[in-house]
Protein backbone atom coordinates (compact mmCIF):
# COMPACT_ATOMS: atom_id res chain seq x y z
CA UNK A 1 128.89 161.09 164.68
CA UNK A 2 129.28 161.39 168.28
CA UNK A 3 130.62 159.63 171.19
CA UNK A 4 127.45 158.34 172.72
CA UNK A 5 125.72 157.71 168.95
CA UNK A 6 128.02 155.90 168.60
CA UNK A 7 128.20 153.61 171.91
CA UNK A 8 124.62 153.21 171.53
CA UNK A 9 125.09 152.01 167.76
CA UNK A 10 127.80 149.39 168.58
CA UNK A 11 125.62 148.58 171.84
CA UNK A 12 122.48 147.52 169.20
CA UNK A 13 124.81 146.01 166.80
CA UNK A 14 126.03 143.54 169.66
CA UNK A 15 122.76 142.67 170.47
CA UNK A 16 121.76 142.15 166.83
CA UNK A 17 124.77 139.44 166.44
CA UNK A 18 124.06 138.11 169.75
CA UNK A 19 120.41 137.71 168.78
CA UNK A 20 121.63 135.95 165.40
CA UNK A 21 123.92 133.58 167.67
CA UNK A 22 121.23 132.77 170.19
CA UNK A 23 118.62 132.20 167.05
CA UNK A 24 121.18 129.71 165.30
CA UNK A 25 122.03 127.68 168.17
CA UNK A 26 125.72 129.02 168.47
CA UNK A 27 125.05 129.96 171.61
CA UNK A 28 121.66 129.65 173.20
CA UNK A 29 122.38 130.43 176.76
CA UNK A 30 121.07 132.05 179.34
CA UNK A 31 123.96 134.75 179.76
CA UNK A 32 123.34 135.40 175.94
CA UNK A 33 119.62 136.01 176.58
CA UNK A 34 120.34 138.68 179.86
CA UNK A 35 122.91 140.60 177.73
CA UNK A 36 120.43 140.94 175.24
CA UNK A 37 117.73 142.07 177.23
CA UNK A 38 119.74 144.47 179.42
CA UNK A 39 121.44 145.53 176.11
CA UNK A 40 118.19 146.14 174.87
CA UNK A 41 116.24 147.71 177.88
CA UNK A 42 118.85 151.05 178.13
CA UNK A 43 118.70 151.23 174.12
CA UNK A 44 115.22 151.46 174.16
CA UNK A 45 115.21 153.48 177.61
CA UNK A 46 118.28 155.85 175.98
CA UNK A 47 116.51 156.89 172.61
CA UNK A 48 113.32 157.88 174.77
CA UNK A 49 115.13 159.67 177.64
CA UNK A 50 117.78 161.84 174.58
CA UNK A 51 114.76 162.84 172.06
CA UNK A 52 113.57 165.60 173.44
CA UNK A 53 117.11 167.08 173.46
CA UNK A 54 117.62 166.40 170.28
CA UNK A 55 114.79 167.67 168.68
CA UNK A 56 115.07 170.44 170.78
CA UNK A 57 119.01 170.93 169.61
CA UNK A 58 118.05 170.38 165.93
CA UNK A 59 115.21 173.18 166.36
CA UNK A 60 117.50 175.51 167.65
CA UNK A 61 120.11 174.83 164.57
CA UNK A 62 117.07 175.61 162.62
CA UNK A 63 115.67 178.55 163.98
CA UNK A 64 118.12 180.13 165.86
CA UNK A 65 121.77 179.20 164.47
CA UNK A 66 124.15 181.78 163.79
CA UNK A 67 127.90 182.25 163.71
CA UNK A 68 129.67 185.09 166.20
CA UNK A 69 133.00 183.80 164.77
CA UNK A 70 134.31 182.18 168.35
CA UNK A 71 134.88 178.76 166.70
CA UNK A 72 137.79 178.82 164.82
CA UNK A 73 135.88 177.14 161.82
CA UNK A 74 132.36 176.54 161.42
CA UNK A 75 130.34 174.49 163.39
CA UNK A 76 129.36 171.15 160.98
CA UNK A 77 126.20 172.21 160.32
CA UNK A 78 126.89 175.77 159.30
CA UNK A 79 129.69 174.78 157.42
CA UNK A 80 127.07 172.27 155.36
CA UNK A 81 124.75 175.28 154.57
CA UNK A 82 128.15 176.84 153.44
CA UNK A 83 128.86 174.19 151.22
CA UNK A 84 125.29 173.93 149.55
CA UNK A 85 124.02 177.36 149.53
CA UNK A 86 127.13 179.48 148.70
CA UNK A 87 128.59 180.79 151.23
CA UNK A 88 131.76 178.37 150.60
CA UNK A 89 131.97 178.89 146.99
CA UNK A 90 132.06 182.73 146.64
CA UNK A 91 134.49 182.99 149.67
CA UNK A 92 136.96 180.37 147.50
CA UNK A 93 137.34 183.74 145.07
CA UNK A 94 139.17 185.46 148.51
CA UNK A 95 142.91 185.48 149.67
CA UNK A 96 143.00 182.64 151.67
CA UNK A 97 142.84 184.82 155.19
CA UNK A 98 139.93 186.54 154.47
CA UNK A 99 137.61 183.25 153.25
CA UNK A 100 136.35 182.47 157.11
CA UNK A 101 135.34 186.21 157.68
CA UNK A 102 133.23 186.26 153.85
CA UNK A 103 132.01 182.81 154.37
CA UNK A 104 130.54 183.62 158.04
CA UNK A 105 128.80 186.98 156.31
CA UNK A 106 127.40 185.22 153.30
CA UNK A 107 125.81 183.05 155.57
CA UNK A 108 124.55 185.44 157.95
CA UNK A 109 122.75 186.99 154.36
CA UNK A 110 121.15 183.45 153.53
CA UNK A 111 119.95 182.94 156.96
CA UNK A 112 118.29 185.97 157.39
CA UNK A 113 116.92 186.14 153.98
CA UNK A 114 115.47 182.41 154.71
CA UNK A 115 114.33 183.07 158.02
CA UNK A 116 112.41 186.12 156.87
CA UNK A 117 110.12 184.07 154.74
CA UNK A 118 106.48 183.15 155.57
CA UNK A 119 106.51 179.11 155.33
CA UNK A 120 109.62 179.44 158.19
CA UNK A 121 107.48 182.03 160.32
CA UNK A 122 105.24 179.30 159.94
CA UNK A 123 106.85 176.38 161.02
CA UNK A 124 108.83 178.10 164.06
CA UNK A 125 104.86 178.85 165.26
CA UNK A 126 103.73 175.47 164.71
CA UNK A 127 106.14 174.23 166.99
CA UNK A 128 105.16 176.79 169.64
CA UNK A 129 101.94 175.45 170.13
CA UNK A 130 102.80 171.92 170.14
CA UNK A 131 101.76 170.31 173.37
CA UNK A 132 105.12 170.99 176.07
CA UNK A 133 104.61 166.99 176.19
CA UNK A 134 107.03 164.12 175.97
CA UNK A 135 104.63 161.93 174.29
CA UNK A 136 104.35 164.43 171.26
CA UNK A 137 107.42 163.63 169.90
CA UNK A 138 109.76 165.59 172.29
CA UNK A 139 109.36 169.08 170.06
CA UNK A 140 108.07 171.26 172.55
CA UNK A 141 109.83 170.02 175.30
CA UNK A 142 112.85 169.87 173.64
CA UNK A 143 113.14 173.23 172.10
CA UNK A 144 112.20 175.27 175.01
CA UNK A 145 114.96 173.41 176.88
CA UNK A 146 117.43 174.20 174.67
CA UNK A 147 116.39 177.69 175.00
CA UNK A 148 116.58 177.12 178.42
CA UNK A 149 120.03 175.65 178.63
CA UNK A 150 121.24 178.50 176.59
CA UNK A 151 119.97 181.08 178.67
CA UNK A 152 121.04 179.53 181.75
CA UNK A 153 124.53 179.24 179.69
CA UNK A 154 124.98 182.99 179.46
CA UNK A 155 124.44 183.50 182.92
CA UNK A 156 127.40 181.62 183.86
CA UNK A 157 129.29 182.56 180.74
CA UNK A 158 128.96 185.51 178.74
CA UNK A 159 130.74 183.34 175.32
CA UNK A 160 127.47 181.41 175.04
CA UNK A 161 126.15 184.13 173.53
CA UNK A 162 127.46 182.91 170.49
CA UNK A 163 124.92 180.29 169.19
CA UNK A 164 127.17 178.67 167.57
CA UNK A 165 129.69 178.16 170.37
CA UNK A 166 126.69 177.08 172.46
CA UNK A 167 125.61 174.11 170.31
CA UNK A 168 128.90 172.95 169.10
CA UNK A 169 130.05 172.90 173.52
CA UNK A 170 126.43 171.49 174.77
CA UNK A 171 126.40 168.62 172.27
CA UNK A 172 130.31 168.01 173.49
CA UNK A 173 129.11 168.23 177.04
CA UNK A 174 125.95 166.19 176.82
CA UNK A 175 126.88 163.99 173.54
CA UNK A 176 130.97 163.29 174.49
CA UNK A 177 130.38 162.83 178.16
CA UNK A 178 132.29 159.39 179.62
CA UNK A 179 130.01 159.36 182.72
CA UNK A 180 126.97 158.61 180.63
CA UNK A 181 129.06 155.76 178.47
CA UNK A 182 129.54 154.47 181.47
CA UNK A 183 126.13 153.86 182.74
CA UNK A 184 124.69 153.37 179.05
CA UNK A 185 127.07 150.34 178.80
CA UNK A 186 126.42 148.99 181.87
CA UNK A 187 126.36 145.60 181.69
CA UNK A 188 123.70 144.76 184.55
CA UNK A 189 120.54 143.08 182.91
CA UNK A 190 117.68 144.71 185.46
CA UNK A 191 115.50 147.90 185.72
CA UNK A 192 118.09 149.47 188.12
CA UNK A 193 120.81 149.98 185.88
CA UNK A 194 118.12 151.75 183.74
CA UNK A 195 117.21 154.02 186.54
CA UNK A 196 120.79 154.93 187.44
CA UNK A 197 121.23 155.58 183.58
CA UNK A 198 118.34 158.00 183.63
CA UNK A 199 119.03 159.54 187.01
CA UNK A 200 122.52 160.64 185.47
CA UNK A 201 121.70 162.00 182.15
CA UNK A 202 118.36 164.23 183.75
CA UNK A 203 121.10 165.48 186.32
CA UNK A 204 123.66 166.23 183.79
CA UNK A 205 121.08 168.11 182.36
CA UNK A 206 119.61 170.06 184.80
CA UNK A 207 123.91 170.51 186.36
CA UNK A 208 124.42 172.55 182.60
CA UNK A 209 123.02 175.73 184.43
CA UNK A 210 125.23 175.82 187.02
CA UNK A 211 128.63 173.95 185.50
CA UNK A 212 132.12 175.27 185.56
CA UNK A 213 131.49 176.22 182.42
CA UNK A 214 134.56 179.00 181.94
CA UNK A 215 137.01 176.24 182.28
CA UNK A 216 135.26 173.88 180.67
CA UNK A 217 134.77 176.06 177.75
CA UNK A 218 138.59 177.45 177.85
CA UNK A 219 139.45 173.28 177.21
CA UNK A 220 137.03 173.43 173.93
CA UNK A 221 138.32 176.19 172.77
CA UNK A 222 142.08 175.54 172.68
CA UNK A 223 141.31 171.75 171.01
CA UNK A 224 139.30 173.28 168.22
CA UNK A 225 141.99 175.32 167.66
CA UNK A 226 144.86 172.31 167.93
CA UNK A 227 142.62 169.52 166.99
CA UNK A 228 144.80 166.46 167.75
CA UNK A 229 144.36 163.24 165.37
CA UNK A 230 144.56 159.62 167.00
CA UNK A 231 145.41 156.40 165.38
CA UNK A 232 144.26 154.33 167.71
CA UNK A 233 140.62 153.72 169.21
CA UNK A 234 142.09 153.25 172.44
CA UNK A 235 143.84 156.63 172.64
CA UNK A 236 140.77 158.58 171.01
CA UNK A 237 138.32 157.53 173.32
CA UNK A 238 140.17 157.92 176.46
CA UNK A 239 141.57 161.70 175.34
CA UNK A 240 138.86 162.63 172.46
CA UNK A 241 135.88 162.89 174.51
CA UNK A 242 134.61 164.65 177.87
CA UNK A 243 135.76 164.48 181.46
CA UNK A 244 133.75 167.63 182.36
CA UNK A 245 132.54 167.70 186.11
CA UNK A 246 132.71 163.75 185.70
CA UNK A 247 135.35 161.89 188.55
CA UNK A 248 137.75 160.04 187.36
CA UNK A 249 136.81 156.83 188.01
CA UNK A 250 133.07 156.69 186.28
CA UNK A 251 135.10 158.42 183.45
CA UNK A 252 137.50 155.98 182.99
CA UNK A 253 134.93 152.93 183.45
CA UNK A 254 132.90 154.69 180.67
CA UNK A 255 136.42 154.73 178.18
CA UNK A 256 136.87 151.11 179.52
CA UNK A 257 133.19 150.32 178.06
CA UNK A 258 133.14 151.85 175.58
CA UNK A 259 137.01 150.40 173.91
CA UNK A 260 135.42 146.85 174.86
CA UNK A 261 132.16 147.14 173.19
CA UNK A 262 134.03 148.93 170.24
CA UNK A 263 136.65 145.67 169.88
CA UNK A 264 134.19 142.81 170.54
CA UNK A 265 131.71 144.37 168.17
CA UNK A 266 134.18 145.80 164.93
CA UNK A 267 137.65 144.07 165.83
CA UNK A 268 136.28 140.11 167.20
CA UNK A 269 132.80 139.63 165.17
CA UNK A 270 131.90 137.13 162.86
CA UNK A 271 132.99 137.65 159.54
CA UNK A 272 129.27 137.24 158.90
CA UNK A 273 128.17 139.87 161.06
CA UNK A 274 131.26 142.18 160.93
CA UNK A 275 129.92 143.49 157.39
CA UNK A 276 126.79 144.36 159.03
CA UNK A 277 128.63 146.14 162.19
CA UNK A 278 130.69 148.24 159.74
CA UNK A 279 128.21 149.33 157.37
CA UNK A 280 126.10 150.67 160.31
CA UNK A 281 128.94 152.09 162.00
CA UNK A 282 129.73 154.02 158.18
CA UNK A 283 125.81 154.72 157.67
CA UNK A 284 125.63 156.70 160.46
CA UNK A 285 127.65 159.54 159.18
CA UNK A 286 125.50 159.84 156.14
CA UNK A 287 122.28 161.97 155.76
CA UNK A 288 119.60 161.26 153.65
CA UNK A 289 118.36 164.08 152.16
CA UNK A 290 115.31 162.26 150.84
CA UNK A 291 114.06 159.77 148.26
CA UNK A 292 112.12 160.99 145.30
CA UNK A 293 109.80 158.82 142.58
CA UNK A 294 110.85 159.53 139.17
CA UNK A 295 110.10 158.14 135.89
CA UNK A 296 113.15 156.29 133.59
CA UNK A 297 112.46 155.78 129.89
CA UNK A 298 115.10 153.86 128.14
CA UNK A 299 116.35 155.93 124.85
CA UNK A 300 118.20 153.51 123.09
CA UNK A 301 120.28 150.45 123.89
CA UNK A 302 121.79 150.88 127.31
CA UNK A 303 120.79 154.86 127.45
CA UNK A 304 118.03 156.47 129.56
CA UNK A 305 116.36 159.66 130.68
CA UNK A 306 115.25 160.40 134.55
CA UNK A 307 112.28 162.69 134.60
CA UNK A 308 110.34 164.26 137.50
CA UNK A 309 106.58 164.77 135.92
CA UNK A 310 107.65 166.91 132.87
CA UNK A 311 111.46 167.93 133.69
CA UNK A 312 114.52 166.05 132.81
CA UNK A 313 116.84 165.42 135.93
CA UNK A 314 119.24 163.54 134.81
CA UNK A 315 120.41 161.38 131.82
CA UNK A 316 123.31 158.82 131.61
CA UNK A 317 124.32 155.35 130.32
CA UNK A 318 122.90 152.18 132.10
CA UNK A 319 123.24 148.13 131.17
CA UNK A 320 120.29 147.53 132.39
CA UNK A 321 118.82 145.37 129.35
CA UNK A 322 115.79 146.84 128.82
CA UNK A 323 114.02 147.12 125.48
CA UNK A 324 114.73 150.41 124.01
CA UNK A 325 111.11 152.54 124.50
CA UNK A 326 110.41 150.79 128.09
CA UNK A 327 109.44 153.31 130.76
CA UNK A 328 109.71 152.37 134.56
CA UNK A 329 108.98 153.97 137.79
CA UNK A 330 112.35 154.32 140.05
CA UNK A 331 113.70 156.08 142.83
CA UNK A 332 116.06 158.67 143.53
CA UNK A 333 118.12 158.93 146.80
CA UNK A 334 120.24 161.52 147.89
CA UNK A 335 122.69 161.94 150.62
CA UNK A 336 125.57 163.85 152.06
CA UNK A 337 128.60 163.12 153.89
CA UNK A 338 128.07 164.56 157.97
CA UNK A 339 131.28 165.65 158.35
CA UNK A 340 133.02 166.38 155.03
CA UNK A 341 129.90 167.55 152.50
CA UNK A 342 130.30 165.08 149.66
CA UNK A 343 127.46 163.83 148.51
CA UNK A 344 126.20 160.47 146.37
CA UNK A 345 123.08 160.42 144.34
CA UNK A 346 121.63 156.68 143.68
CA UNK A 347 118.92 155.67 140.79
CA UNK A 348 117.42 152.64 141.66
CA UNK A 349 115.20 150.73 139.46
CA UNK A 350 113.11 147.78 140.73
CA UNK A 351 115.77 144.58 141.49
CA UNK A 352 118.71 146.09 139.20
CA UNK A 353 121.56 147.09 140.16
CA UNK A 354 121.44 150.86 141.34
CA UNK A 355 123.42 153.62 139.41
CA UNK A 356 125.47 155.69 141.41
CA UNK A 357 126.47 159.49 141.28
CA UNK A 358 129.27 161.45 143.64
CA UNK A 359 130.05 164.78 143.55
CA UNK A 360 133.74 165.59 142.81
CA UNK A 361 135.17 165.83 146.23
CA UNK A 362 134.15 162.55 147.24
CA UNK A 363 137.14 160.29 147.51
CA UNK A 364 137.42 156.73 145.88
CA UNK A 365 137.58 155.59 149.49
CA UNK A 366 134.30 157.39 150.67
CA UNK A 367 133.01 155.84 147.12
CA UNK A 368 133.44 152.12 147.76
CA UNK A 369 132.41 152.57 151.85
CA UNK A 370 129.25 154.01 150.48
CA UNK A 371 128.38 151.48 147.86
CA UNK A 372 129.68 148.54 150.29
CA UNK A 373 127.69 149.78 153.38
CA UNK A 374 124.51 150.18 150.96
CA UNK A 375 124.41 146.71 149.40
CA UNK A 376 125.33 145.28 152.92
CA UNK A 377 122.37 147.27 154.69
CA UNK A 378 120.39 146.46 151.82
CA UNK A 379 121.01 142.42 152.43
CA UNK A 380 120.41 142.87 155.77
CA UNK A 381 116.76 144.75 155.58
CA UNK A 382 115.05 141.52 155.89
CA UNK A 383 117.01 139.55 158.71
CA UNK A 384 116.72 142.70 160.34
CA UNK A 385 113.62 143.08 160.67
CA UNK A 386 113.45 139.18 161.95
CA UNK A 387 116.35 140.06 164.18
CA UNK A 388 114.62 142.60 166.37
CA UNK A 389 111.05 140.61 166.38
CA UNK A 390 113.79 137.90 168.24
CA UNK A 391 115.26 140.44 170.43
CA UNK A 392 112.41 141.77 171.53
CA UNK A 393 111.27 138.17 172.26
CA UNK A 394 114.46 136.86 173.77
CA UNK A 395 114.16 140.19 176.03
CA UNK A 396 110.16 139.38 177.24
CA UNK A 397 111.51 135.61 177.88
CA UNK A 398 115.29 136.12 179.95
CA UNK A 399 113.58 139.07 181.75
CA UNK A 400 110.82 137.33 183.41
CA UNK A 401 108.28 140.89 182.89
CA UNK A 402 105.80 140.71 180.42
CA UNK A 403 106.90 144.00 178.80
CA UNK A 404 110.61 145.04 180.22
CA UNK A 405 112.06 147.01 176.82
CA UNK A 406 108.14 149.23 176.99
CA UNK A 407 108.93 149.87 180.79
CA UNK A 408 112.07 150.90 180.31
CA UNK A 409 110.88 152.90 177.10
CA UNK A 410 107.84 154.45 179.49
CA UNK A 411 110.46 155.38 182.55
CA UNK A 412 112.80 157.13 180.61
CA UNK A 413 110.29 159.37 178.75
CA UNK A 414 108.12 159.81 182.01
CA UNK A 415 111.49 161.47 183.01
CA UNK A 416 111.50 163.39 180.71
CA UNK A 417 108.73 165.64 181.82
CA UNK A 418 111.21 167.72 183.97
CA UNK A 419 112.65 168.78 181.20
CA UNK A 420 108.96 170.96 180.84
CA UNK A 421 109.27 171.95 184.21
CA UNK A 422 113.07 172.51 184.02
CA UNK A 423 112.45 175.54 180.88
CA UNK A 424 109.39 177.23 182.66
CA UNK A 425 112.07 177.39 186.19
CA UNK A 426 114.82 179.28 183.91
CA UNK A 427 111.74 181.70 182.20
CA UNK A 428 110.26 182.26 185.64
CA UNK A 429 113.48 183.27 187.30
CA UNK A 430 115.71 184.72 184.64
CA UNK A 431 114.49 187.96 184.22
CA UNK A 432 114.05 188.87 187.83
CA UNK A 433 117.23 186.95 188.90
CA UNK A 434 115.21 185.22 191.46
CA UNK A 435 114.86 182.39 192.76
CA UNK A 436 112.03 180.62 190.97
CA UNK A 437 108.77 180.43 192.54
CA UNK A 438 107.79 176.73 192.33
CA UNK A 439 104.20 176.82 192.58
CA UNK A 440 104.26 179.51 189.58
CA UNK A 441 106.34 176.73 187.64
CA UNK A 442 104.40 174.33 188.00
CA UNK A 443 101.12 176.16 186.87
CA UNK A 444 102.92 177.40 183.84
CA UNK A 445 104.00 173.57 183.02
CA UNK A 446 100.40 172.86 183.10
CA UNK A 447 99.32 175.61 180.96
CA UNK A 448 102.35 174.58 177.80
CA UNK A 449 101.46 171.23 178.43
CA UNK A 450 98.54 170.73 176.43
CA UNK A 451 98.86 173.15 173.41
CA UNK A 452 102.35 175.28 173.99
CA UNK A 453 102.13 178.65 173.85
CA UNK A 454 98.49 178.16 172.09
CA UNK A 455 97.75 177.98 176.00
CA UNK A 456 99.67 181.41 176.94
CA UNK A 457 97.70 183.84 174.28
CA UNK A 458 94.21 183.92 173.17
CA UNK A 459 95.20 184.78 169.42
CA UNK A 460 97.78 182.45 167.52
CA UNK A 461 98.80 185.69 165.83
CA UNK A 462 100.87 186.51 168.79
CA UNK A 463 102.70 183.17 168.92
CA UNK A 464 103.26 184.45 165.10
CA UNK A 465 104.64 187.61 166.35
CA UNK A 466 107.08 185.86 168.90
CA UNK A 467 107.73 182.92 166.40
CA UNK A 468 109.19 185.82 163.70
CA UNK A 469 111.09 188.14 166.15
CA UNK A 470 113.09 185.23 167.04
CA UNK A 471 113.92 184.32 163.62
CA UNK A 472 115.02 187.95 162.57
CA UNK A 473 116.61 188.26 166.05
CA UNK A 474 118.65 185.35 165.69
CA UNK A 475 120.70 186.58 162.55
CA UNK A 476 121.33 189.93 163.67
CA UNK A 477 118.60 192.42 162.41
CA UNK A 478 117.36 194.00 164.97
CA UNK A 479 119.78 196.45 166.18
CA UNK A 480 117.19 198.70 167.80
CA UNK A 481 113.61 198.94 168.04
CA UNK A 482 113.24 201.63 165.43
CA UNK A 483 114.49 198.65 162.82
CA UNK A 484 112.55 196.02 164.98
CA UNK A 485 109.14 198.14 164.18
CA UNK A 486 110.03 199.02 160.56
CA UNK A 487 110.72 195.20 159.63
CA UNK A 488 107.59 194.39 161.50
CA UNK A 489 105.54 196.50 159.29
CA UNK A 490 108.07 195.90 156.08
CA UNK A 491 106.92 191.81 156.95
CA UNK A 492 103.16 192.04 158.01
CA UNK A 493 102.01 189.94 155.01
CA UNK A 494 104.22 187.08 156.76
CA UNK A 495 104.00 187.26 160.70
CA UNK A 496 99.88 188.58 159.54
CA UNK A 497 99.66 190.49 162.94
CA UNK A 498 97.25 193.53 162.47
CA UNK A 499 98.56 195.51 165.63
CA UNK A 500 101.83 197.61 165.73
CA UNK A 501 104.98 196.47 166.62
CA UNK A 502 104.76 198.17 169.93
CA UNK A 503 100.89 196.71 170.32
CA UNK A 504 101.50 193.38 169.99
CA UNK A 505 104.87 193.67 172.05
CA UNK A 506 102.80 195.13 174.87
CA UNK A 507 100.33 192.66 174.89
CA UNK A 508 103.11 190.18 174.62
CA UNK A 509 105.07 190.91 177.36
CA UNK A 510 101.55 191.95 179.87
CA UNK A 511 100.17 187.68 178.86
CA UNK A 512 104.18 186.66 179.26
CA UNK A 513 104.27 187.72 182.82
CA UNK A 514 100.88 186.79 183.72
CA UNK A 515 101.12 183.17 182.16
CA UNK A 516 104.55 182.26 182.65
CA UNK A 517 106.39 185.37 184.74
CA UNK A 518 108.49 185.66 182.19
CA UNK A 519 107.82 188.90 179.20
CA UNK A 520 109.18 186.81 176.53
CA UNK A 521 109.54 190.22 175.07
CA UNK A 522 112.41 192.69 176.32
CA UNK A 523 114.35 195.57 175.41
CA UNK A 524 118.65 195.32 176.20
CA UNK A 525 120.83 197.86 176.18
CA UNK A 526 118.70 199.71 173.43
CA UNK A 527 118.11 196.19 171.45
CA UNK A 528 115.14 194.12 171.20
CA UNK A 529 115.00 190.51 172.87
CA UNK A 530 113.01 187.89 172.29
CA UNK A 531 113.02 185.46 174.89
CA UNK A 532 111.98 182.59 172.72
């Protein structure tokens, strides 16, 4: 979990326990009722104004992910697809020195086997042509900032060419920064702490393309390499997380914050809402993988069979006094560990107790923390739900504005429509190393607006085209354009483009420059580039 997921989690779990307070009576006041509603007004305003980056950074571990080998280990994510597709188990058969080197090539094999297949073509070309629109989820948007960011990235430092370095340092830039704890946890109760609080994080994105980024990066680096471990809050989040291009001050007004909010919310709570506030805090470094209906049928006293239509899934022992013969619909939910891959499997079956599975490396610790922080988040589905009807409520009422947590919500994802703008300024100038024209950005903002790149070419098969040379580009296949045009014609039956490789890469770049002054299709130092 990072930094600022995790201010803005203890942020909404004080407001939840104030909201309890001010609904029992403990303390009904109106300093209770601001906090909330200022509390509440940057949440809502926050999660708006960060979606489209995160979609867009989730995207871009999807389609475009890869490992160069800068990091001295593997990024979290990669390292998960190492520990559930392979990659991790047939480099554990290696002397110990060579196991980062096999692991890094295994992967690059999965990826672009994965990335080669039609239904991922597909999905990388649905998102194409989504509207470039904030109020469509953020995809668009998102994603061809990312690409953006990246691009503008290399410029300043050739390293980011490593996608994997890139993600792993913009999420620490953006995700770790102290200047933006700072104005998240502001504890003003109007619209203009909102506004500053948006003001800083669209600058601090649009100040990525021209950052100090050699330094900055030199800093990552060295503490991936001599990661330091901290026993005390305090410490950790006034050394752990990001001072980059940030003064002093805001920085240390953002630690301040943040080790406040932290100790009134884990350290000072309620024993009846502390549960809660830990649970939360522990949740968020699970993943759900998904839940899954399945069928039980009890075998004999105490014994049952999980099935999935005709196939047995699992079988095990279960006191769950049910006649022997009884079959019952259930559930099956799996999840995984963020940070260290161990995973827990849970049968649940109506109001009994649910059975519990863990794979082997999950400690006893991990065990009990997932088991406590289910059956306390399970408790607490109801009074949640109650909880934020009354925040909401207590927000409308202290604010005196009909609607202050949807204005906030509706400024911060108006502001998000640089982010648009901000992608089409990088593809205007960045092959021309110009100066982008700003009338020409704003006419190619208008045209991804509405349908993405479904705007930019007449034939969706060319958004196809585009949507696979990025996938095969981004694991290392195309060397040259010979290989480019042979695995176009080798993969027809997926990217189902009828021209040639050099016909539809013509066409490509002629619409690119027209549309957007960008090719979106180049040729490097002999290899082939796909500009998104």
């Amino acid at each position: 979990m990072n930094t600022v997921g995790m201010a803005v989690s203890l942020l909404h779990q004080r407001a939840l326990t104030d909201a309890a307070a001010y609904r029992s009576g403990r303390r009904r006041d109106k300093d209770v009722a601001r906090r909330i509603t200022g509390a509440m007004m940057r949440y809502e305003a926050f999660i708006a104004l960060q979606r489209p980056l995160a979609e867009g950074l989730a995207l871009f571990a999807e389609f475009d992910l890869s490992s160069f080998g800068t990091l001295p280990r593997l990024c979290p994510v990669l390292a998960r697809v190492a520990d559930y597709f392979g990659p991790g188990a047939i480099a554990s058969f290696e002397p110990e020195e060579h196991q980062d080197a096999v692991t890094r090539n295994v992967l690059d094999v999965i990826l672009g086997s994965t990335r080669r297949q039609r239904q991922v073509v597909t999905r990388r070309c649905d998102v194409l042509v989504r509207p470039a629109d904030p109020e469509d989820g953020g995809y668009l948007p998102g994603y061809l900032l990312v690409k953006a960011l990246w691009s503008a990235g290399i410029g300043v430092d050739a390293r980011l060419g490593d996608p994997e370095l890139f993600f792993s340092y913009a999420i620490e830039y953006l995700y770790t920064d102290l200047g933006l704890i700072a104005h998240l946890l502001d504890e003003d109760d109007n619209q203009r702490a909102v506004d500053k609080m948006i003001e800083y994080f669209v600058r601090r994105v649009i100040d990525f393309g021209r950052a100090d980024h050699a330094a900055n990066l030199d800093e990552f680096l060295a503490s991936h390499r001599d990661r330091k471990m901290y026993t005390e809050f305090d410490a950790w989040a006034r050394h752990s997380n990001r001072r980059w291009n940030v003064d002093d001050a805001t920085a240390d007004l953002g630690a301040d914050r943040l080790i406040a909010l932290h100790d009134e919310t884990l350290e000072h709570a309620p024993d009846e809402d502390l549960v809660r506030n830990i649970a939360l805090m522990f949740q968020r470094t699970v993943l759900s993988l998904g839940r899954h209906p399945v069928t039980v049928t009890v075998d004999e006293r105490d014994r049952y069979t999980v099935t999935d239509g005709e196939q047995s899934v699992m079988s095990g022992t279960y006191a769950s006094g049910l006649p022997v013969g009884t079959v019952v619909d259930g559930h099956v939910d799996v999840s995984i560990d963020a940070h260290t891959g161990c995973a827990a499997i849970v049968l649940s079956i109506g109001d009994d107790a649910p059975v519990y599975w863990f794979s082997d490396d999950a400690s006893e610790d991990w065990r009990h923390s997932f088991q406590v922080a289910r059956a306390a988040l399970s408790r607490a589905e109801g009074e949640g739900e109650e909880l934020l009807t009354l925040l909401r409520d207590v927000a409308k009422e202290a604010s005196g504005v009909i609607y202050p947590l949807e204005i906030a919500r509706d400024r911060a994802t108006g502001a998000t429509k640089v982010f648009t703008r901000l992608a089409a300024a990088v593809l205007n100038a960045a092959m021309a190393n110009r100066t982008p024209d700003l009338d020409a950005v704003a006419r190619s903002a208008a045209i991804l607006e509405p349908a993405g790149l479904a705007g930019v070419f007449d034939r969706i098969r060319y958004v196809r085209a585009l949507a696979w040379g990025g996938l095969v580009m981004s694991t290392g296949a195309l060397p040259d354009v010979d290989t480019a045009r042979r695995l176009f014609e080798e993969d027809r039956d997926i990217h189902r483009v009828a021209e040639t490789f050099d016909e539809a890469m013509d066409l490509i770049r002629r619409t690119g420059v027209d549309k957007l002054g960008n090719p979106l299709y180049t040729v490097r130092d002999g290899r082939p580039v796909f500009i998104l």
